[in-house]
C-alpha atoms as a PDB file:
ATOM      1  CA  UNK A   1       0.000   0.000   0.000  1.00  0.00           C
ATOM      2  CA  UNK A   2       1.563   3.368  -1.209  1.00  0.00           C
ATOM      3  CA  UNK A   3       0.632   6.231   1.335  1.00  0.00           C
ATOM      4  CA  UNK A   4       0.783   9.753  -0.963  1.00  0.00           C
ATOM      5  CA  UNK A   5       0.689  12.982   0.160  1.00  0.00           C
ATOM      6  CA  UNK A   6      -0.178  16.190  -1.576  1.00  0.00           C
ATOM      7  CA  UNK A   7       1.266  19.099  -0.236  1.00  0.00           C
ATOM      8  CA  UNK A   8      -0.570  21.797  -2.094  1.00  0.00           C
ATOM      9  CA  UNK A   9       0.481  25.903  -2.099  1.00  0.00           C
ATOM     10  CA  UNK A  10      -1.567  28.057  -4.088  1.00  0.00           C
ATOM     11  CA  UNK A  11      -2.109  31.556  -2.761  1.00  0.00           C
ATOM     12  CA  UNK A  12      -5.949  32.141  -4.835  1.00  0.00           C
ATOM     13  CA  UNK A  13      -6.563  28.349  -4.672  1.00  0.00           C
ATOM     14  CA  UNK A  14     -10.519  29.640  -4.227  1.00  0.00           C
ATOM     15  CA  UNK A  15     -10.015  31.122  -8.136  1.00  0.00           C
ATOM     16  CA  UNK A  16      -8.256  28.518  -9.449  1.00  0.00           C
ATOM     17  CA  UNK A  17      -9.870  26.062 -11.504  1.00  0.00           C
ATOM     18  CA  UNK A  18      -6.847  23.760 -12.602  1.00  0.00           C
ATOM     19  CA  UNK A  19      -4.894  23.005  -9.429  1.00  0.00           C
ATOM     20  CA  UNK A  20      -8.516  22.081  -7.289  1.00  0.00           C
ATOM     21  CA  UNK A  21      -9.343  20.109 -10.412  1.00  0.00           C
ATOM     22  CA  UNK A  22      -5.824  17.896 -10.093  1.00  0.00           C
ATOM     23  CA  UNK A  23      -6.015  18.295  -5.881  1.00  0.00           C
ATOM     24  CA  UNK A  24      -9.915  17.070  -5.996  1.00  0.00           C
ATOM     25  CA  UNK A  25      -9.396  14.380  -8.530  1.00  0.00           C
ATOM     26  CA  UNK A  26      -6.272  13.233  -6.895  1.00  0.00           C
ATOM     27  CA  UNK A  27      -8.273  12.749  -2.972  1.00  0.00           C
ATOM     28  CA  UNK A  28     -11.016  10.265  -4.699  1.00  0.00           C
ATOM     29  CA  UNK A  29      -8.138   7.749  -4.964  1.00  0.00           C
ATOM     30  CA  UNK A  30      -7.376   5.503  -1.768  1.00  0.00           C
ATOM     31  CA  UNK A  31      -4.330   6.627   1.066  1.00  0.00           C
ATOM     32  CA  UNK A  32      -4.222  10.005  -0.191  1.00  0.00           C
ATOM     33  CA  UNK A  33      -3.844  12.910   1.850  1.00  0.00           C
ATOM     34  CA  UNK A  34      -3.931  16.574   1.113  1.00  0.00           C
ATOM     35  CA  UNK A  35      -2.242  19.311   2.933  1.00  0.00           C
ATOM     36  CA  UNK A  36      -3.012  22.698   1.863  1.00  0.00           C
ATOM     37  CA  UNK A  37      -0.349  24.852   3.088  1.00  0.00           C
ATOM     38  CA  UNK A  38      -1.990  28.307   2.597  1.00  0.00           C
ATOM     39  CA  UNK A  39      -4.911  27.244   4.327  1.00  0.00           C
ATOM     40  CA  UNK A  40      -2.827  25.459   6.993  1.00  0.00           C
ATOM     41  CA  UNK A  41      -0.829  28.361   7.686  1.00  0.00           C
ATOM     42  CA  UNK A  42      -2.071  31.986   6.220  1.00  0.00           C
ATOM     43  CA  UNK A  43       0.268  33.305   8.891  1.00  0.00           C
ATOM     44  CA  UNK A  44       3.446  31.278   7.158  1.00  0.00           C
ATOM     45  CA  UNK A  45       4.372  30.143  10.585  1.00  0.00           C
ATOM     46  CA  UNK A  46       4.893  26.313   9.680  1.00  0.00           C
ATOM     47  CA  UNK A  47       3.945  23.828  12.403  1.00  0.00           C
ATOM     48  CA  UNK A  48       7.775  21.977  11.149  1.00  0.00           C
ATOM     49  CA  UNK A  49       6.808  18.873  13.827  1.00  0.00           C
ATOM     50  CA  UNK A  50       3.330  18.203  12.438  1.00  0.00           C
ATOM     51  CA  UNK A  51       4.518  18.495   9.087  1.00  0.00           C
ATOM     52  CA  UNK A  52       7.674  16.262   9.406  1.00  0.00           C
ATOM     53  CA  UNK A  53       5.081  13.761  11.047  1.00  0.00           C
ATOM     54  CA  UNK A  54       2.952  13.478   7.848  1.00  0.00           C
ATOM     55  CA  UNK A  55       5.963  13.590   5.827  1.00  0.00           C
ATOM     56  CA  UNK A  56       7.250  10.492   8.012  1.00  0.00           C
ATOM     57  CA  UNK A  57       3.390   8.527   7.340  1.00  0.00           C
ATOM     58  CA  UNK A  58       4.237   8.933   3.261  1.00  0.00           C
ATOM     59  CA  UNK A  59       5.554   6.873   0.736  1.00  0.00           C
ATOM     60  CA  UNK A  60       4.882   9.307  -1.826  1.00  0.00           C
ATOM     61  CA  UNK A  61       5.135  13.212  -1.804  1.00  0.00           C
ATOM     62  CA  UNK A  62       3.362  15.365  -4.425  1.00  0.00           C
ATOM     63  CA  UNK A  63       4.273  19.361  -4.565  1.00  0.00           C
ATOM     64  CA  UNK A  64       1.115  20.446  -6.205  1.00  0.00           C
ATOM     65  CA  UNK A  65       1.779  24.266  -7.682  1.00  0.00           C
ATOM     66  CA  UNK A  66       0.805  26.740 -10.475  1.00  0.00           C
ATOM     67  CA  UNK A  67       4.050  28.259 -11.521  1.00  0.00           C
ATOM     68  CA  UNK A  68       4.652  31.660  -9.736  1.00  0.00           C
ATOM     69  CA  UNK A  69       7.242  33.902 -11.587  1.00  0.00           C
ATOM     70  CA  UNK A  70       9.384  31.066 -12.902  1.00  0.00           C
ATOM     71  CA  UNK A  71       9.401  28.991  -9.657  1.00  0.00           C
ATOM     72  CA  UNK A  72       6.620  27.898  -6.567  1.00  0.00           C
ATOM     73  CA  UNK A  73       4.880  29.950  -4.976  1.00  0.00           C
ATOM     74  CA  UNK A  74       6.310  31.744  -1.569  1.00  0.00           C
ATOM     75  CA  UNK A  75       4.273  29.592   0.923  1.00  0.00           C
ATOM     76  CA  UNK A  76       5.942  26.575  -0.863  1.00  0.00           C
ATOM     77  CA  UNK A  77       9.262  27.990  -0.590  1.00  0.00           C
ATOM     78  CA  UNK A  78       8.349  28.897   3.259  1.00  0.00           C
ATOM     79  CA  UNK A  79       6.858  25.631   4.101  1.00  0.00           C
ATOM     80  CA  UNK A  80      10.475  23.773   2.217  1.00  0.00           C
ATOM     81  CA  UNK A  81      12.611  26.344   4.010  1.00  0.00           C
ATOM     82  CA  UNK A  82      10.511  25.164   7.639  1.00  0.00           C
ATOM     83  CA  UNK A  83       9.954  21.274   6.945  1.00  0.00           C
ATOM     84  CA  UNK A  84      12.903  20.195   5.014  1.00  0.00           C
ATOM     85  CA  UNK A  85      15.517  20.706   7.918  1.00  0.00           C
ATOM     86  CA  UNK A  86      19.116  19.638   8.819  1.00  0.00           C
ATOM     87  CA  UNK A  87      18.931  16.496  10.933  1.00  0.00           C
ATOM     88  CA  UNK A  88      15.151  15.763   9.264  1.00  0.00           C
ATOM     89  CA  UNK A  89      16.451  14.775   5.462  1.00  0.00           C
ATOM     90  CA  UNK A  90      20.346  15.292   5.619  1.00  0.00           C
ATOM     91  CA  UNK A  91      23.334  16.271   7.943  1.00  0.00           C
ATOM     92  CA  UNK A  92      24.306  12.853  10.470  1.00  0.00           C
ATOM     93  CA  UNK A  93      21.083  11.991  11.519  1.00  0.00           C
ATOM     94  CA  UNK A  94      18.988  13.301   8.631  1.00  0.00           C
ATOM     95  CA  UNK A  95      18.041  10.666   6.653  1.00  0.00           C
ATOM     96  CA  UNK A  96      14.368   9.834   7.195  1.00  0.00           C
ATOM     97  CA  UNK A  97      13.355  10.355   3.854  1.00  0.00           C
ATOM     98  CA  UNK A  98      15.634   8.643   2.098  1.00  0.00           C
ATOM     99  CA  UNK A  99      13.679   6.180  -0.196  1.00  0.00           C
ATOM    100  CA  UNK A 100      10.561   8.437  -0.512  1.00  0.00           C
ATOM    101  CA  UNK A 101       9.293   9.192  -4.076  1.00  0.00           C
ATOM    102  CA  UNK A 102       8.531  12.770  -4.819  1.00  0.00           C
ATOM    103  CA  UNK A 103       6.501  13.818  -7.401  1.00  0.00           C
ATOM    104  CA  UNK A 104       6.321  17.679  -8.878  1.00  0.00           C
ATOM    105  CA  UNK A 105       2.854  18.397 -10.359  1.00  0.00           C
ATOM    106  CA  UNK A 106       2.601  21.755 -11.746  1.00  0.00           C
ATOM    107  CA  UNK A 107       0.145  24.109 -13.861  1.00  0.00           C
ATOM    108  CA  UNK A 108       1.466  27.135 -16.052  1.00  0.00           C
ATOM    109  CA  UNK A 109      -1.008  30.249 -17.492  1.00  0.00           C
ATOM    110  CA  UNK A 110       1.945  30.165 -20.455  1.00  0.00           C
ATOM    111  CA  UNK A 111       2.009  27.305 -23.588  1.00  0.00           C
ATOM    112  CA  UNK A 112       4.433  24.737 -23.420  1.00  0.00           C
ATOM    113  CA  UNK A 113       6.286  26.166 -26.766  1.00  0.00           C
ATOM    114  CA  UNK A 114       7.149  29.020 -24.729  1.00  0.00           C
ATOM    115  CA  UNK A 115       8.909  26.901 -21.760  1.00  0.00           C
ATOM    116  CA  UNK A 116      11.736  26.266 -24.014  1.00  0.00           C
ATOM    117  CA  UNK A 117      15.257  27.245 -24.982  1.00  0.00           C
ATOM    118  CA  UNK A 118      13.902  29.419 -27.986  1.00  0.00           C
ATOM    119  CA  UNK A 119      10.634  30.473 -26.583  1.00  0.00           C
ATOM    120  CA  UNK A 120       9.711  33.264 -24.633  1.00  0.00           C
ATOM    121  CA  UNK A 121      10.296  32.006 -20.798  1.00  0.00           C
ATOM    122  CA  UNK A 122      14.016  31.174 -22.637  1.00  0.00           C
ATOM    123  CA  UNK A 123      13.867  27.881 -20.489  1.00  0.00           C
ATOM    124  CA  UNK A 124      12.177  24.505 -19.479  1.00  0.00           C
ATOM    125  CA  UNK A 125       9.670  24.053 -16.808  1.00  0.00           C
ATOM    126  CA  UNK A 126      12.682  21.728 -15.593  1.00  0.00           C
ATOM    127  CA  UNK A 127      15.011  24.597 -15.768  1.00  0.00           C
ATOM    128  CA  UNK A 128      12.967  26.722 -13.500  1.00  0.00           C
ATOM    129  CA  UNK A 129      12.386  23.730 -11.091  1.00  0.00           C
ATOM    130  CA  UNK A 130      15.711  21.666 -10.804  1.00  0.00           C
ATOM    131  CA  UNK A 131      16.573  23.103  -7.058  1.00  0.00           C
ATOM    132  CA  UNK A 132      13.169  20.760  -6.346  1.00  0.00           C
ATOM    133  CA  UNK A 133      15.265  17.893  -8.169  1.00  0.00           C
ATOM    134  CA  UNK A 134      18.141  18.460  -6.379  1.00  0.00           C
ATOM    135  CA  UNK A 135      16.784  18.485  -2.941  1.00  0.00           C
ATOM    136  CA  UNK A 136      15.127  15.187  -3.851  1.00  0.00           C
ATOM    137  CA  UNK A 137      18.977  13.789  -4.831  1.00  0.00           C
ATOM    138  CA  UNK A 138      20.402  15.629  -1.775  1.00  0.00           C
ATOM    139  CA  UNK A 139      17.164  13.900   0.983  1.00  0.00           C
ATOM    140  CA  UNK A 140      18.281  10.575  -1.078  1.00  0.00           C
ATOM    141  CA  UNK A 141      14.319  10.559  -2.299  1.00  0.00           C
ATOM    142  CA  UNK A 142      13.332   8.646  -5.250  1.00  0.00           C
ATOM    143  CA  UNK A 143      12.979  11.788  -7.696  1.00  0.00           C
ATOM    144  CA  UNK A 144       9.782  10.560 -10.152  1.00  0.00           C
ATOM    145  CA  UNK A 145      10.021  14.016 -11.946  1.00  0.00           C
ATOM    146  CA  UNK A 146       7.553  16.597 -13.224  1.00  0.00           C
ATOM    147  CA  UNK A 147       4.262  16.402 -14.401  1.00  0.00           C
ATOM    148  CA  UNK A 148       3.355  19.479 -16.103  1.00  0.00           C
ATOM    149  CA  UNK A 149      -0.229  21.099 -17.732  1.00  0.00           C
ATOM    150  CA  UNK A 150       0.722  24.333 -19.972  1.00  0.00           C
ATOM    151  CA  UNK A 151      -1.273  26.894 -21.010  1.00  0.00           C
ATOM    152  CA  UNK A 152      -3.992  26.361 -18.312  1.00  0.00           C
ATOM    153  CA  UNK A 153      -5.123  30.167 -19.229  1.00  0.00           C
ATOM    154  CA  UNK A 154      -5.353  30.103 -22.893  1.00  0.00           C
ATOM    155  CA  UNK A 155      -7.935  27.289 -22.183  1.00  0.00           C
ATOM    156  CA  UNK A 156     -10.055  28.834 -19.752  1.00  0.00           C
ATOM    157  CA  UNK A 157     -12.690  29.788 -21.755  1.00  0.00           C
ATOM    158  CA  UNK A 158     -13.126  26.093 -22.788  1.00  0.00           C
ATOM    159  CA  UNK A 159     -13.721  23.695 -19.616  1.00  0.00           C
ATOM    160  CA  UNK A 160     -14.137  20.383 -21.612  1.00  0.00           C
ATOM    161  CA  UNK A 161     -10.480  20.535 -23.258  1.00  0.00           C
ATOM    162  CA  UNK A 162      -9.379  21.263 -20.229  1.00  0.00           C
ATOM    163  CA  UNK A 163     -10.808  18.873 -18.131  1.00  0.00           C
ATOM    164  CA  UNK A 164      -9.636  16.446 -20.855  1.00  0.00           C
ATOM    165  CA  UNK A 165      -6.052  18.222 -20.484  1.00  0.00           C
ATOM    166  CA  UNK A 166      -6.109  17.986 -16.469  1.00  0.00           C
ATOM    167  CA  UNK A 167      -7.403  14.041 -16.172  1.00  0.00           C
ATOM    168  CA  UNK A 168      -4.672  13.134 -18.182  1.00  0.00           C
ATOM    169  CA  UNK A 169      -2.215  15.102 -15.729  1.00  0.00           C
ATOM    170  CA  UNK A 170      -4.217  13.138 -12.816  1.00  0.00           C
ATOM    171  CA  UNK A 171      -3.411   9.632 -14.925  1.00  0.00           C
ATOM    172  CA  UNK A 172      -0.167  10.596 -15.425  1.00  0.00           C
ATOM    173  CA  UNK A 173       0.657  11.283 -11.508  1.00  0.00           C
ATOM    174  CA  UNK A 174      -1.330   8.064 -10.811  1.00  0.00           C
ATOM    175  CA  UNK A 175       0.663   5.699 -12.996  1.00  0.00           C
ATOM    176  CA  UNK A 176       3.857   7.055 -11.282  1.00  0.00           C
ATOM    177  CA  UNK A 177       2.432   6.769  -8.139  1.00  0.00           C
ATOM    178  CA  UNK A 178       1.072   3.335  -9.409  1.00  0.00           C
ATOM    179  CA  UNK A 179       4.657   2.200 -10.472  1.00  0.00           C
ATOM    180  CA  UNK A 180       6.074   2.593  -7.304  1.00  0.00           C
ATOM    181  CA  UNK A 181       3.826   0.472  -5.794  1.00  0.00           C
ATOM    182  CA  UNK A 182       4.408  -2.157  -8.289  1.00  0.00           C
ATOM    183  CA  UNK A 183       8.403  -1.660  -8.448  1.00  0.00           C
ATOM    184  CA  UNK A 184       8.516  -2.083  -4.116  1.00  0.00           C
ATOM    185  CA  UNK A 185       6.584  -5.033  -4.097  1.00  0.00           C
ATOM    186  CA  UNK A 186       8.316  -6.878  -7.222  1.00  0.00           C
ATOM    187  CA  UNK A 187      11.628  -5.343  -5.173  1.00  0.00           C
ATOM    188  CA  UNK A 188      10.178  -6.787  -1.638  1.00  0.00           C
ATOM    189  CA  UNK A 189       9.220 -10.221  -3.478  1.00  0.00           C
ATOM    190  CA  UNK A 190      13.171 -10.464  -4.504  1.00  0.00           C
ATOM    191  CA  UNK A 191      14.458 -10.268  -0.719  1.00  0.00           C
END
């Protein structure tokens, strides 16, 4: 059984039709649990104990975020800057989540033609994000990479290609969350 958490920032989460899509399709599915960190803590004063205890309960983390000027937004950066600690996930007794699978799922207003080397953001959506990727490497987690829907605001207007657009995002954080499952217990049946 593969415990996931969603740790969710988004500032206007109440406007937001794309990332309460992904977070509310995401909590139908079994051993989820969503933790939405504005709501949590409007005051940014991160309860680091409580959240290191849910982080300890996971298998699999999910930082759910619409991109915010090229990175997360600042109550994701607060709540990493609180949670991920020395002695928590590295320095000589800071390995507890070593082994946990992290999972970025993001949304962008921009189109994915612009998220490149010759578009207009100049970079990828991996780019902007590889501090997440290396924290993963440096906490010895199980990086499972980034699952990104573009162009969530040139689609607006249109719900039904968007809902199309955002299930497949939800299937697409499922089968990863899916193939741990299957890769610990084909790993577990080898011991």
């Amino acid at each position: 059984m593969n415990n996931t958490g969603i740790w969710l920032a988004h500032p206007f989460f109440e406007r937001s039709f794309a990332n309460k899509f992904i977070v509310n399709e995401l909590s139908e599915f079994e051993n989820i649990t969503v933790r939405h960190i504005d709501q949590l803590y409007p005051d940014y004063k991160i309860d680091k104990e409580l959240e290191q205890e849910f982080f300890l309960q996971m298998d699999t983390i999910i930082l759910q975020f619409p991109i915010f000027w090229y990175n997360y937004p600042a109550s994701m950066k607060n709540w990493l800057d609180t949670v991920i600690s020395y002695d928590f996930c590295f320095g000589a007794t800071g390995e507890q989540l070593q082994g946990k699978n992290i999972i970025i799922s993001v949304t962008t207003g921009a189109p994915i033609e612009s998220y490149s080397l010759n578009g207009s953001n100049n970079h990828t959506i991996s780019d902007y994000l590889c501090g997440l990727k290396q924290l993963s490497y440096f906490a010895k987690m199980n990086y499972r990479g980034i699952i990104a829907s573009y162009g969530i605001k040139e689609v607006e207007d249109n719900q039904l290609p968007l809902e199309k657009l955002l299930l497949e995002h939800v299937e697409s954080i499922q089968n990863l969350i899916d193939s741990t499952t299957t890769h610990k217990k084909a790993y577990a049946n080898t011991l």
